[in-house]
Each structure stands twice: as C-alpha cells, then as structure tokens.
C-alpha atoms as a PDB file:
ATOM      1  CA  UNK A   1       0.000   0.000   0.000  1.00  0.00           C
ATOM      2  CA  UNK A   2       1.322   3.393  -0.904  1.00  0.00           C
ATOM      3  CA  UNK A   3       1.663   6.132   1.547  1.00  0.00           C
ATOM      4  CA  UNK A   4       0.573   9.724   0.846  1.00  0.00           C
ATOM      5  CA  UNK A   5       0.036  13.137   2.568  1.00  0.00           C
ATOM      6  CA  UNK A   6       1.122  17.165   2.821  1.00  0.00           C
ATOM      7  CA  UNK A   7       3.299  18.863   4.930  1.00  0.00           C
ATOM      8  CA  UNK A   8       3.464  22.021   5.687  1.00  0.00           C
ATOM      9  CA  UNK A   9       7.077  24.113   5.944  1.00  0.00           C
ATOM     10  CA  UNK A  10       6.318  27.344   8.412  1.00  0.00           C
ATOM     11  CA  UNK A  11       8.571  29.405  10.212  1.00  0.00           C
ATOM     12  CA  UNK A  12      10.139  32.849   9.905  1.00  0.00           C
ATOM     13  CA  UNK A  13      11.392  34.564   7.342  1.00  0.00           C
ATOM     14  CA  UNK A  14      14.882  33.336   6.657  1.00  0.00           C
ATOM     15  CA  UNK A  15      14.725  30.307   8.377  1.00  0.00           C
ATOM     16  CA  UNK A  16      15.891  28.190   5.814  1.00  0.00           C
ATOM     17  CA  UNK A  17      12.106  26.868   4.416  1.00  0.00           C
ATOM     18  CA  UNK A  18      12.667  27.067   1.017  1.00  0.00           C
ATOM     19  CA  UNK A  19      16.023  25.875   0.958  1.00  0.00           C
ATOM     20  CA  UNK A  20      14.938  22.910   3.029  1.00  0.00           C
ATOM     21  CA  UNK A  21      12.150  21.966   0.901  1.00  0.00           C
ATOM     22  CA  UNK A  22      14.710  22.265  -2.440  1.00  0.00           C
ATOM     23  CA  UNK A  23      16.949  20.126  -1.104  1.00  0.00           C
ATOM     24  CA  UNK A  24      14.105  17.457   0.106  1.00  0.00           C
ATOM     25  CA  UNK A  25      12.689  17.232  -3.658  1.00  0.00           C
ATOM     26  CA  UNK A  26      16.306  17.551  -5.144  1.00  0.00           C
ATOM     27  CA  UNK A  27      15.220  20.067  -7.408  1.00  0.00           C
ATOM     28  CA  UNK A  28      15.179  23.981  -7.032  1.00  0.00           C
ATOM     29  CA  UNK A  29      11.349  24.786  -6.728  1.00  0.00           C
ATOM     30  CA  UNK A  30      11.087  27.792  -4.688  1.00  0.00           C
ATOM     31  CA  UNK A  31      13.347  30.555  -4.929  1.00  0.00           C
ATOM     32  CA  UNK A  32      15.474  31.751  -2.534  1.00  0.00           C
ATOM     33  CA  UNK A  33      17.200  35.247  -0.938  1.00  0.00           C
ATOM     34  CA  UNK A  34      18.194  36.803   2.299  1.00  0.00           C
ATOM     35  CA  UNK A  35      14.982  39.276   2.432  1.00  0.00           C
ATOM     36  CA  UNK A  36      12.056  38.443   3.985  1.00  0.00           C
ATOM     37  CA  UNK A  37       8.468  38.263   2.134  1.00  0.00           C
ATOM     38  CA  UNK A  38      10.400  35.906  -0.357  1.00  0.00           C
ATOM     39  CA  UNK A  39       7.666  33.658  -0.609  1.00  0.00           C
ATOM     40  CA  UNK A  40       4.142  34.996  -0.958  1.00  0.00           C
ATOM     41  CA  UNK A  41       2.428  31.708  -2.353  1.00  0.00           C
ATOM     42  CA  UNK A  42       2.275  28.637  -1.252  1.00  0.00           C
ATOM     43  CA  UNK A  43       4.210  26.092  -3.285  1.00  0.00           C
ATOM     44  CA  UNK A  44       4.215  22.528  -3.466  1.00  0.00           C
ATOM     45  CA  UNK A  45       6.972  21.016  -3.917  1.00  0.00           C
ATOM     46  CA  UNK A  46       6.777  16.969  -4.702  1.00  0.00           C
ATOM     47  CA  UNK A  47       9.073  13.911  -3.543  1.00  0.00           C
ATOM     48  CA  UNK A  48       8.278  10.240  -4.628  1.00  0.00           C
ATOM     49  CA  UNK A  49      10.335   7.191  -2.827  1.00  0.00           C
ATOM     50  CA  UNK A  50       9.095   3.933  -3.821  1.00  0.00           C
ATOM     51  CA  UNK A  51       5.849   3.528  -2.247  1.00  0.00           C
ATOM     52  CA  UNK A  52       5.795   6.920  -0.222  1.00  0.00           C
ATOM     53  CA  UNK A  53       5.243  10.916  -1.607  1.00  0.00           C
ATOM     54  CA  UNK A  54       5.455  13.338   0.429  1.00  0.00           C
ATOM     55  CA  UNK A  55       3.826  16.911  -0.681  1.00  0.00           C
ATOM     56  CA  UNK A  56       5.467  20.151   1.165  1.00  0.00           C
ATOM     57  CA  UNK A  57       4.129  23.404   1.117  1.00  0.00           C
ATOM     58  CA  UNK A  58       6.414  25.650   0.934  1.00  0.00           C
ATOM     59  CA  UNK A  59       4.709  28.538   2.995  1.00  0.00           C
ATOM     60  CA  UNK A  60       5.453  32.494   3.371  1.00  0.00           C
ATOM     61  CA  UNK A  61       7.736  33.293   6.573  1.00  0.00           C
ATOM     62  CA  UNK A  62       5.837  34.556   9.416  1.00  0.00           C
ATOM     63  CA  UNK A  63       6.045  38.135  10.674  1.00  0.00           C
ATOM     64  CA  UNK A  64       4.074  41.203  12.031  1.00  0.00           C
ATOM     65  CA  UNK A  65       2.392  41.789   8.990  1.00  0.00           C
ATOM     66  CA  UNK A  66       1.403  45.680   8.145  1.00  0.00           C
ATOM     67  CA  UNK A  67       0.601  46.394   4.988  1.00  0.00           C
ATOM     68  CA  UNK A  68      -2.544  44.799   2.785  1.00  0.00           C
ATOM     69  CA  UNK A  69      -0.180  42.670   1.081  1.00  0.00           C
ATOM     70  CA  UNK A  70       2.378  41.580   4.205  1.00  0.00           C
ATOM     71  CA  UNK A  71      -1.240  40.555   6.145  1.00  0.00           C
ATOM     72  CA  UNK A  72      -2.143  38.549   2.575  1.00  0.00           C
ATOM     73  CA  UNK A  73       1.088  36.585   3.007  1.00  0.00           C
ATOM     74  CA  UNK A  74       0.739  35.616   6.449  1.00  0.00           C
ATOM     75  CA  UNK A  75      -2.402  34.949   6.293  1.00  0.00           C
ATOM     76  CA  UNK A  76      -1.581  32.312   3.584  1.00  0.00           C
ATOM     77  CA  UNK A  77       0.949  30.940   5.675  1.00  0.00           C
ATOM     78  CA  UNK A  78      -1.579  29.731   8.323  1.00  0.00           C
ATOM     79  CA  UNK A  79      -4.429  28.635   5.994  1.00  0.00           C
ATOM     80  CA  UNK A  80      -1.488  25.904   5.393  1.00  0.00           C
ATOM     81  CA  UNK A  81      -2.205  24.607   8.284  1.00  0.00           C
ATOM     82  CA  UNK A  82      -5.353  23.270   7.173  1.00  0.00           C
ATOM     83  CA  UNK A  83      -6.257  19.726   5.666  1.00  0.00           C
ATOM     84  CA  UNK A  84      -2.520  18.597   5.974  1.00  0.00           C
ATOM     85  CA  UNK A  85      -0.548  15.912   7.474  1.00  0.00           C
ATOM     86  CA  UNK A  86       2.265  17.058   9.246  1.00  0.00           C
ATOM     87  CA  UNK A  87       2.983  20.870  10.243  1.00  0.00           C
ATOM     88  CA  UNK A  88       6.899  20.941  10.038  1.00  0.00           C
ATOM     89  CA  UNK A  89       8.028  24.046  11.836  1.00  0.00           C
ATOM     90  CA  UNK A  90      11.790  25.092  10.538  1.00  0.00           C
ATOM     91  CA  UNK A  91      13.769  27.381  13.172  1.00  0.00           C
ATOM     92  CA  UNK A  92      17.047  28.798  12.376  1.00  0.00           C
ATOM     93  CA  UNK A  93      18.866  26.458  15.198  1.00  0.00           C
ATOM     94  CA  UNK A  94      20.914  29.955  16.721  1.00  0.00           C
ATOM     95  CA  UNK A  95      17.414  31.536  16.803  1.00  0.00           C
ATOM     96  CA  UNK A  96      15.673  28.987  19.221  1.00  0.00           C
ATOM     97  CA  UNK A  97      12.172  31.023  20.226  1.00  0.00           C
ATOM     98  CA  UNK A  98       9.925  28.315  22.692  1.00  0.00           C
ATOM     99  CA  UNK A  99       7.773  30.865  22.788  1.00  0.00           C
ATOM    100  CA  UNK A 100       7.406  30.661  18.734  1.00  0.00           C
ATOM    101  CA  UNK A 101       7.194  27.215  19.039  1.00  0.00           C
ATOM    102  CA  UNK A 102       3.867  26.871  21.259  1.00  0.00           C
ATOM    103  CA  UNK A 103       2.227  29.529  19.523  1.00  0.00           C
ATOM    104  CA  UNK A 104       2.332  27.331  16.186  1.00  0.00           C
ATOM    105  CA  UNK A 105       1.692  24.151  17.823  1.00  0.00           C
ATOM    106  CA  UNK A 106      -1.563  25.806  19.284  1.00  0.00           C
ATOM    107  CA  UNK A 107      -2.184  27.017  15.889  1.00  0.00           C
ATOM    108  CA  UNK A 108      -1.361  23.360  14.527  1.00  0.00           C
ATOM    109  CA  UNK A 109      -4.542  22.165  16.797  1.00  0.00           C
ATOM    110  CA  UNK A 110      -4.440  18.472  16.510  1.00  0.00           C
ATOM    111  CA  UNK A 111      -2.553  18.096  13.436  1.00  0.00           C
ATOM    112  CA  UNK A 112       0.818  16.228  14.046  1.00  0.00           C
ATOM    113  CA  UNK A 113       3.971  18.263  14.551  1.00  0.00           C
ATOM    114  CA  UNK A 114       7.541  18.416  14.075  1.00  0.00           C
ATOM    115  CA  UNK A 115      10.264  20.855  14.913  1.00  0.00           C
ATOM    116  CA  UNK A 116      13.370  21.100  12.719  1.00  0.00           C
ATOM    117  CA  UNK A 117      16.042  23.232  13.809  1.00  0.00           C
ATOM    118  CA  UNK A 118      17.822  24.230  10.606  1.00  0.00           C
ATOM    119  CA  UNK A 119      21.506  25.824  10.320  1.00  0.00           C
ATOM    120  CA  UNK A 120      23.746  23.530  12.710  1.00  0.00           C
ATOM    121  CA  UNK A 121      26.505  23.876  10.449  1.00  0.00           C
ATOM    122  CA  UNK A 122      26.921  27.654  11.397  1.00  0.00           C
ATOM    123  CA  UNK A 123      27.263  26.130  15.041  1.00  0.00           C
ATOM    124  CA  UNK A 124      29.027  24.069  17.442  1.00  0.00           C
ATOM    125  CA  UNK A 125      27.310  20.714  18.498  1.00  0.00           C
ATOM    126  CA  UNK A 126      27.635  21.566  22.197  1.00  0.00           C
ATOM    127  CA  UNK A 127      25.063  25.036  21.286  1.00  0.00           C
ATOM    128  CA  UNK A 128      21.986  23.105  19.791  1.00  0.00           C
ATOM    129  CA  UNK A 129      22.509  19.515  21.176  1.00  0.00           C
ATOM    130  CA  UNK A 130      20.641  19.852  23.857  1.00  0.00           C
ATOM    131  CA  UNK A 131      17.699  21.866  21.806  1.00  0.00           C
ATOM    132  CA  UNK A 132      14.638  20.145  21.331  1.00  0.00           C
ATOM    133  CA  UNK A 133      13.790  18.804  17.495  1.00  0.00           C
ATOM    134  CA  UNK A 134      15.229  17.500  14.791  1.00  0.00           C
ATOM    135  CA  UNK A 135      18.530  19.150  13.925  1.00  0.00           C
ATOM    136  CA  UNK A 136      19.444  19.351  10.337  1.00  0.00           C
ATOM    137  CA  UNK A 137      21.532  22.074   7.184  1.00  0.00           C
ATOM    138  CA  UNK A 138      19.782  22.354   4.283  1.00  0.00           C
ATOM    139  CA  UNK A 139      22.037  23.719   3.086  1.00  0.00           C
ATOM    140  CA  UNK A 140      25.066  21.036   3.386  1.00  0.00           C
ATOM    141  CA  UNK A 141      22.465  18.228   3.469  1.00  0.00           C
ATOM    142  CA  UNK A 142      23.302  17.147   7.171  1.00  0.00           C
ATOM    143  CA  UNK A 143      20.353  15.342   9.055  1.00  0.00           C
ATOM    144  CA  UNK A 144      17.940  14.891   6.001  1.00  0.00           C
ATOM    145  CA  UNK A 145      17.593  11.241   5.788  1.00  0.00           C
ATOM    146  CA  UNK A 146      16.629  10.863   9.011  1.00  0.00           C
ATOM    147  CA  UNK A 147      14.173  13.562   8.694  1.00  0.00           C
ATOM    148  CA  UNK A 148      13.075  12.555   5.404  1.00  0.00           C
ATOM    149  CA  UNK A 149      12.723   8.891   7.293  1.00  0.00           C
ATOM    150  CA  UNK A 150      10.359  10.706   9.988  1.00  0.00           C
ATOM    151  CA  UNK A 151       8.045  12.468   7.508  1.00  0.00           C
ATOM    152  CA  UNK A 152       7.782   9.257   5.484  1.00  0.00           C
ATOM    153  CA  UNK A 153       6.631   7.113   8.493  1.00  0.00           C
ATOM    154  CA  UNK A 154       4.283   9.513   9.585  1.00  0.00           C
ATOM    155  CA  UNK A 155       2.819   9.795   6.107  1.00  0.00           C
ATOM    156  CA  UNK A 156      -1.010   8.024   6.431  1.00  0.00           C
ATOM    157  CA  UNK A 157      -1.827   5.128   3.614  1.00  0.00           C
ATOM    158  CA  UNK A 158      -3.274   7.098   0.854  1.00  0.00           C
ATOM    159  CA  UNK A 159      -2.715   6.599  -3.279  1.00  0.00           C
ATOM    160  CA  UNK A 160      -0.384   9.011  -4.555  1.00  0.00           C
ATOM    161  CA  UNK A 161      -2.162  12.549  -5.704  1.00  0.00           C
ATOM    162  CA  UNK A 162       0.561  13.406  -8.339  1.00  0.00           C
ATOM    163  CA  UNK A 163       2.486  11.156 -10.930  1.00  0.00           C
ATOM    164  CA  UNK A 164       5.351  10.074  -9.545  1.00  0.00           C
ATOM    165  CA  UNK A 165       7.670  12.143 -12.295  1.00  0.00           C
ATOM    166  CA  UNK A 166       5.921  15.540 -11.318  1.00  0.00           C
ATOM    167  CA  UNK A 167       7.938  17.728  -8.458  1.00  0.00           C
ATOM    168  CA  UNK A 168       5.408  20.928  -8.278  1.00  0.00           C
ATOM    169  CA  UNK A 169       2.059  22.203  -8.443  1.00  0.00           C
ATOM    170  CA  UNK A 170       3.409  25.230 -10.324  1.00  0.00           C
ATOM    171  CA  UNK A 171       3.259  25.638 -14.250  1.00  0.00           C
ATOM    172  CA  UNK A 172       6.197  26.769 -16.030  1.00  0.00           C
ATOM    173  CA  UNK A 173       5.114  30.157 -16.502  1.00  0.00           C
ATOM    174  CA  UNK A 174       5.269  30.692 -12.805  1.00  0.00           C
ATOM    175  CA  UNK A 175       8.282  29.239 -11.483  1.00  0.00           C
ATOM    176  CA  UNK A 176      10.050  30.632 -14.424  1.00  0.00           C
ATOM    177  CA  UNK A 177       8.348  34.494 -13.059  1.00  0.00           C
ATOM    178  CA  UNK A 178       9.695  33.380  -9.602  1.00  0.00           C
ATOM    179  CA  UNK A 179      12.929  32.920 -10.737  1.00  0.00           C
ATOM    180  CA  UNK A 180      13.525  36.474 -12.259  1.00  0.00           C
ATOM    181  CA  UNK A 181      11.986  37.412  -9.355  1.00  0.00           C
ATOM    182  CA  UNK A 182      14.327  35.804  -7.192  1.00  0.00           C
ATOM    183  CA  UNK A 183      17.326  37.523  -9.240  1.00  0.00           C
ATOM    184  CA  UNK A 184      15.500  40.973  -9.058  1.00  0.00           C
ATOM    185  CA  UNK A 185      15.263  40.955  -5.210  1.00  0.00           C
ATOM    186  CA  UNK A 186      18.867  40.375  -5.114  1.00  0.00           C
ATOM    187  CA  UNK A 187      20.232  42.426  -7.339  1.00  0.00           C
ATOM    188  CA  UNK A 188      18.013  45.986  -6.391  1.00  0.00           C
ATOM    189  CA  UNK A 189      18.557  47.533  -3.420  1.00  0.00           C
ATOM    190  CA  UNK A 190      16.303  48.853   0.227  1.00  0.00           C
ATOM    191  CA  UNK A 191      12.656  48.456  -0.512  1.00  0.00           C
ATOM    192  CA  UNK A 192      12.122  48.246  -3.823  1.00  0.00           C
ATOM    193  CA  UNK A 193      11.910  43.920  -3.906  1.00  0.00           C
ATOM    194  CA  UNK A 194       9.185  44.452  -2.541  1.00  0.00           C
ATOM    195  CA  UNK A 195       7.273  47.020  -4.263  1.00  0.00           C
ATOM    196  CA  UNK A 196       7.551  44.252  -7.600  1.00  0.00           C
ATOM    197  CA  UNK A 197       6.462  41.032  -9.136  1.00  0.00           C
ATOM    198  CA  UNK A 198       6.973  39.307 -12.516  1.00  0.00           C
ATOM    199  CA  UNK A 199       4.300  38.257 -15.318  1.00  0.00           C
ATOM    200  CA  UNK A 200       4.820  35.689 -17.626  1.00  0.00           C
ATOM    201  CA  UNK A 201       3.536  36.814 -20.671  1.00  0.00           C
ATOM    202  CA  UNK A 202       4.567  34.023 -23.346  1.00  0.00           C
ATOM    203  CA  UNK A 203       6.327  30.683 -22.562  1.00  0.00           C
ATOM    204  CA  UNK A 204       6.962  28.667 -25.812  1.00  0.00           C
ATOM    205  CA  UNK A 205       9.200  26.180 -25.706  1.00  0.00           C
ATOM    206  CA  UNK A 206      10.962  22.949 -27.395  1.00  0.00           C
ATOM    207  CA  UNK A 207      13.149  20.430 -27.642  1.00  0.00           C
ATOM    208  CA  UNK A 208      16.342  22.886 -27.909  1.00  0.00           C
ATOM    209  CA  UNK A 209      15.503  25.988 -26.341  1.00  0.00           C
ATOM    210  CA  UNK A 210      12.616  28.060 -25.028  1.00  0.00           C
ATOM    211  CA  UNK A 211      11.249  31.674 -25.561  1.00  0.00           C
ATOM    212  CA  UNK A 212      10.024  33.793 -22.333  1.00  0.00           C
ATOM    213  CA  UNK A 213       8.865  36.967 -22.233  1.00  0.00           C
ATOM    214  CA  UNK A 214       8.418  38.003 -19.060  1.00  0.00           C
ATOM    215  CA  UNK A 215       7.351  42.055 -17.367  1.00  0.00           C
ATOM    216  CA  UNK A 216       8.484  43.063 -14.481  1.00  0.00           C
ATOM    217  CA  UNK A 217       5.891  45.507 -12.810  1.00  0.00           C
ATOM    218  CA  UNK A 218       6.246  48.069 -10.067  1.00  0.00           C
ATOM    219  CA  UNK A 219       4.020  49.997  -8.128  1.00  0.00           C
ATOM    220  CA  UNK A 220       5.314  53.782  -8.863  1.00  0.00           C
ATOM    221  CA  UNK A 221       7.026  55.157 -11.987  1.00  0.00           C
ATOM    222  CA  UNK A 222       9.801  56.672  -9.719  1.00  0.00           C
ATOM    223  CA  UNK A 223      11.026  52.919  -9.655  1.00  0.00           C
ATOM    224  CA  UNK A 224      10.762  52.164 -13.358  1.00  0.00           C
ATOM    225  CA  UNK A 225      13.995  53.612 -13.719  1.00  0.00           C
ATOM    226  CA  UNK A 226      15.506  51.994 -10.984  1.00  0.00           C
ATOM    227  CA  UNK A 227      14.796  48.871 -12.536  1.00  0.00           C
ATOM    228  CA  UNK A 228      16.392  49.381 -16.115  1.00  0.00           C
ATOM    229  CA  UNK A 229      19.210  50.738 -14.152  1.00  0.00           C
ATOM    230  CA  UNK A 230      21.305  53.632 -16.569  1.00  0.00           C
ATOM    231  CA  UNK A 231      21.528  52.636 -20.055  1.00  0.00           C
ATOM    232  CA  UNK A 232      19.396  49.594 -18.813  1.00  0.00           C
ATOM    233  CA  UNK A 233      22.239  48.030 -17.311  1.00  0.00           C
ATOM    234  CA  UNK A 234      20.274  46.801 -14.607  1.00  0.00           C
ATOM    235  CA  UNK A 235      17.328  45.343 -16.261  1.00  0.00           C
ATOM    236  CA  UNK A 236      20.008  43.653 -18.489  1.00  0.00           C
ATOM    237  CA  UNK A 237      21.600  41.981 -15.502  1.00  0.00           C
ATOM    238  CA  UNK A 238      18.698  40.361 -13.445  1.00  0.00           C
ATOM    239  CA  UNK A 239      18.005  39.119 -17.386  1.00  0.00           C
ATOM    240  CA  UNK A 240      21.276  37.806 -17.432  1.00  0.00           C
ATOM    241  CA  UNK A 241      21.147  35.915 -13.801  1.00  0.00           C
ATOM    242  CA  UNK A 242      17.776  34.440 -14.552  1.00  0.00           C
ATOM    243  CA  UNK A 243      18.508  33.285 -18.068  1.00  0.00           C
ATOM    244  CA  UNK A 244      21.695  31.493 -16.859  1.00  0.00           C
ATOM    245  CA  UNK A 245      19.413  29.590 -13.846  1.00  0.00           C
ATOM    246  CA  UNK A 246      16.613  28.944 -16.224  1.00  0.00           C
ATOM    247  CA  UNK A 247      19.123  27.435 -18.392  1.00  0.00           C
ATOM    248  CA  UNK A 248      20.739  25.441 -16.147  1.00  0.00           C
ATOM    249  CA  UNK A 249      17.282  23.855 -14.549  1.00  0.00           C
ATOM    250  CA  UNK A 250      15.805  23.548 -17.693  1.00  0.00           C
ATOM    251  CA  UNK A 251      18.860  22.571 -19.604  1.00  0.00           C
ATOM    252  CA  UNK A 252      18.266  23.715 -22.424  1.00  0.00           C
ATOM    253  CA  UNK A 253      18.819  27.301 -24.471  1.00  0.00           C
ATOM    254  CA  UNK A 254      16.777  29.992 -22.750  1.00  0.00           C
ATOM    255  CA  UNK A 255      16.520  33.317 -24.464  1.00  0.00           C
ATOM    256  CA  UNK A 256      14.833  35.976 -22.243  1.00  0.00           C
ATOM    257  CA  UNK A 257      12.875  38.898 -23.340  1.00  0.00           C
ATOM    258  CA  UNK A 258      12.107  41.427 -20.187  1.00  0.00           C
ATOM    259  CA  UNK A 259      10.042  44.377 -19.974  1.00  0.00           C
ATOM    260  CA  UNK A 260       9.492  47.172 -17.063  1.00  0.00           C
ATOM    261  CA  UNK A 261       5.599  48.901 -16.548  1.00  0.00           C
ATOM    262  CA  UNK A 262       4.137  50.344 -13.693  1.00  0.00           C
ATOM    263  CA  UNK A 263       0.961  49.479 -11.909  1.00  0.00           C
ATOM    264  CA  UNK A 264       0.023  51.786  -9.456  1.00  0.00           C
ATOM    265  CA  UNK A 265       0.039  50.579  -5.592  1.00  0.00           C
ATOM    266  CA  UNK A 266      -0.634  46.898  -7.061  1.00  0.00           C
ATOM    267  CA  UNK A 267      -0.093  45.539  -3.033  1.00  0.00           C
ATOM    268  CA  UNK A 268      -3.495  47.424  -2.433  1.00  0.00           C
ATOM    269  CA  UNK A 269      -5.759  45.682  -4.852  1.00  0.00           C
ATOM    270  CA  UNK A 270      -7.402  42.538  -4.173  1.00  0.00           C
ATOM    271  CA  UNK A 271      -7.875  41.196  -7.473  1.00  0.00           C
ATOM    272  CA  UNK A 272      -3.917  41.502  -8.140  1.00  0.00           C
ATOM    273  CA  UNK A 273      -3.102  39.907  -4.902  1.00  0.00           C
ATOM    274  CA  UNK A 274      -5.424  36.883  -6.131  1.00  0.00           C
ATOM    275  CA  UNK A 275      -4.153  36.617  -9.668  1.00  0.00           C
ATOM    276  CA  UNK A 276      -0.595  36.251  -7.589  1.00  0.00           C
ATOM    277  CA  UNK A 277      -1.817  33.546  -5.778  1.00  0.00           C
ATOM    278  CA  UNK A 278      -1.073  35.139  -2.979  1.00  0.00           C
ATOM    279  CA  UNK A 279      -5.056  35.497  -1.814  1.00  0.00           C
END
C-alpha cells in the first residue's frame, strides 16, 4: 500500500524553508534570498520514494504583517495549516524562540507536529545539542535522511495525488516568473523587492531551447527607472542571472525577453493579490 500526505514548511522569514524543501525534492522549486516576504504563495513542492510521496508546502515566513499585502502573506501561511498531514516548523537552530514554538503548535490544533532546527553547520554541536527537534543544514544536506525517514513514516496510507515524475504544483510560466523574481530581489537595493512582481507573458518552448517573455511591474514610476538601471544596465543583468538559472534547470537554451511597466500601488488591490496567488 502506498503512503501519501502534505506537509506544511512554516517558520520565519529566513529560516531556511525554502532551501529545506529544495533540497528534500532535489530540485530547485522555490526561490530563494536573504529578504524576507520571499515567498508569498504557497508552493508545493513533490518527492516520490518507492511507495511513499510526500507533498510540502512551501509557505510564506511569518512576521508582524502591516501592509494589505504583508497581512495577505501571512495569512496564507496559516491557511497551510489546514487539511494537511504534518505541520513541520523550521527554526534557524541559533534563533531557538519556545515561545514561537507553542504559539504554532496551538495554531497546529491536533494536526501532528515536528520541529526542525535548521543551520547547525553555522554552530558548534555543544550550542543546539541539547535543543529540542530534529537538527538538520539544508544547506550542506546534514540530518535529512533521518528527517526525510520521519516524515515518510508519519505519512497516512493514501494513493499518490501526483504522478510520480511531477515535483510541483506550479506551471512553467510561474516558477520561471519566480525565478527572475528571485534575481531581481537580489540584485536591487532597500525596498524596492518588494514594491515588484513578474508576469509571464509568453512561454513557448521545445526540444532545444525556449522563448520567455516576461514584465516586471512596479508599483510607482519613480522605480521604473531603478529597474532598467542607466543605459538599462540593470534590467540587463537580473536578465542575465535568470537566463543562466533557467538554463541550467531547464537545460536547455533559454533566451529571455524582459520588460518594465508600472501598476500603481498593485499591493493594495485585491484582485492583483489573487491573480498572484497570494489570496
């Protein structure tokens, strides 16, 4: 009999979620910087072992949330909590918040739960071996069989929900918008990440190479500029970085077309924030 479920990835901002859940499916799925409100969706990353799959979510970081769009993205991260299997709280292992940790298991209600403490390899053993939870890197792949091993046997007997080939929920178009993303929040400077997303406008592709045009929108026109940098040697750069990682996950020939337009205070409207997925 085949075993089945979800898991949900919560935590902070930067406390290694995305990472983790990479590294778990073996296959870079969500994208990944040092700023916070990296995530804003919730995506599913896929793993299939002989007779187990296990589904993450890969779930915004949590955080005081201000702004229409920062209380969008934490409110998605705690509608993950519903319907899944296993709530898998990540914790930066240096960070160690028991306080943090009750207030998600309360939220968790009678779900099963499981604390990882991410990071050990920026620490000494003797400073997290007496912490509670699984300790594990993402990063250096240290402690992820055995927690791979735990999520599997607490998986419930269930038929698989995706063929065993797929890794994500997320089309093409997307993941290929999150990736220019990912190069645009680390490449621009204070704010401004934030005050952006990416469209996919056309995705063709084939055997040899694929075609993406993509726009980069911002909320003011005072950051259009910002974006195509002087003589657009900005815009031509986060092209650059994503075409080379699109390339190399896709392996194939990418050739990237991007475009700058403005969309005035897009974090305030509902219907954008939906279309985002991030509603």
């Amino acid at each position: 009999m085949s075993k089945s479920g979800f898991i949900t990835i919560v935590g902070y901002p930067n406390s290694g979620k995305s990472t983790l859940m990479n590294a778990l499916v073996g296959q870079k799925i969500s994208i990944v910087t040092h700023k916070v409100q990296t995530t804003r969706r919730q995506i599913q990353g896929v793993l299939t072992e002989g007779n187990y799959q296990a589904i993450f979510i890969d779930t915004p970081g949590i955080f005081d949330p201000k702004k229409p769009l920062e209380k969008a993205i934490v409110d998605n991260a705690y509608k993950s909590f519903q319907g899944v299997d296993l709530v898998m709280l990540v914790m930066d292992a240096r960070k160690y918040d028991e306080a943090f940790v009750e207030k998600i298991k309360k939220a968790a209600k009678n779900t099963p739960f499981c604390l990882v403490l991410n990071k050990i390899d920026l620490m000494d053993q003797k400073d997290y071996e007496t912490l509670p939870g699984m300790k594990i890197s993402a990063k250096t792949g240290v402690g992820l069989d055995i927690l791979k091993q735990y999520i599997f046997e607490h998986l419930p007997e269930h038929p698989f929900m995706y063929d065993p080939e797929q890794i994500t929920n997320i089309n093409q178009k997307i993941w290929s918008a999150e990736i220019t993303r990912e190069k645009a929040m680390l490449l621009l400077q204070q704010e401004l990440p934030y005050e952006l997303y990416v469209e996919t406008e056309k995705f063709e592709e084939t055997d040899a190479k694929a075609d993406i045009h993509q726009t980069i929108v911002v909320s003011r026109d005072s950051l259009k500029g910002i974006v195509l940098g002087a003589k657009g040697m900005m815009i031509k750069k986060i092209g650059m970085e994503a075409r080379k990682d699109l390339s190399a996950q896709m392996n194939k020939k990418v050739n990237l077309f991007l475009f700058v337009k403005v969309r005035k205070d897009w974090q305030e409207k509902m219907l954008t924030l939906k279309s985002l997925g991030i509603l």
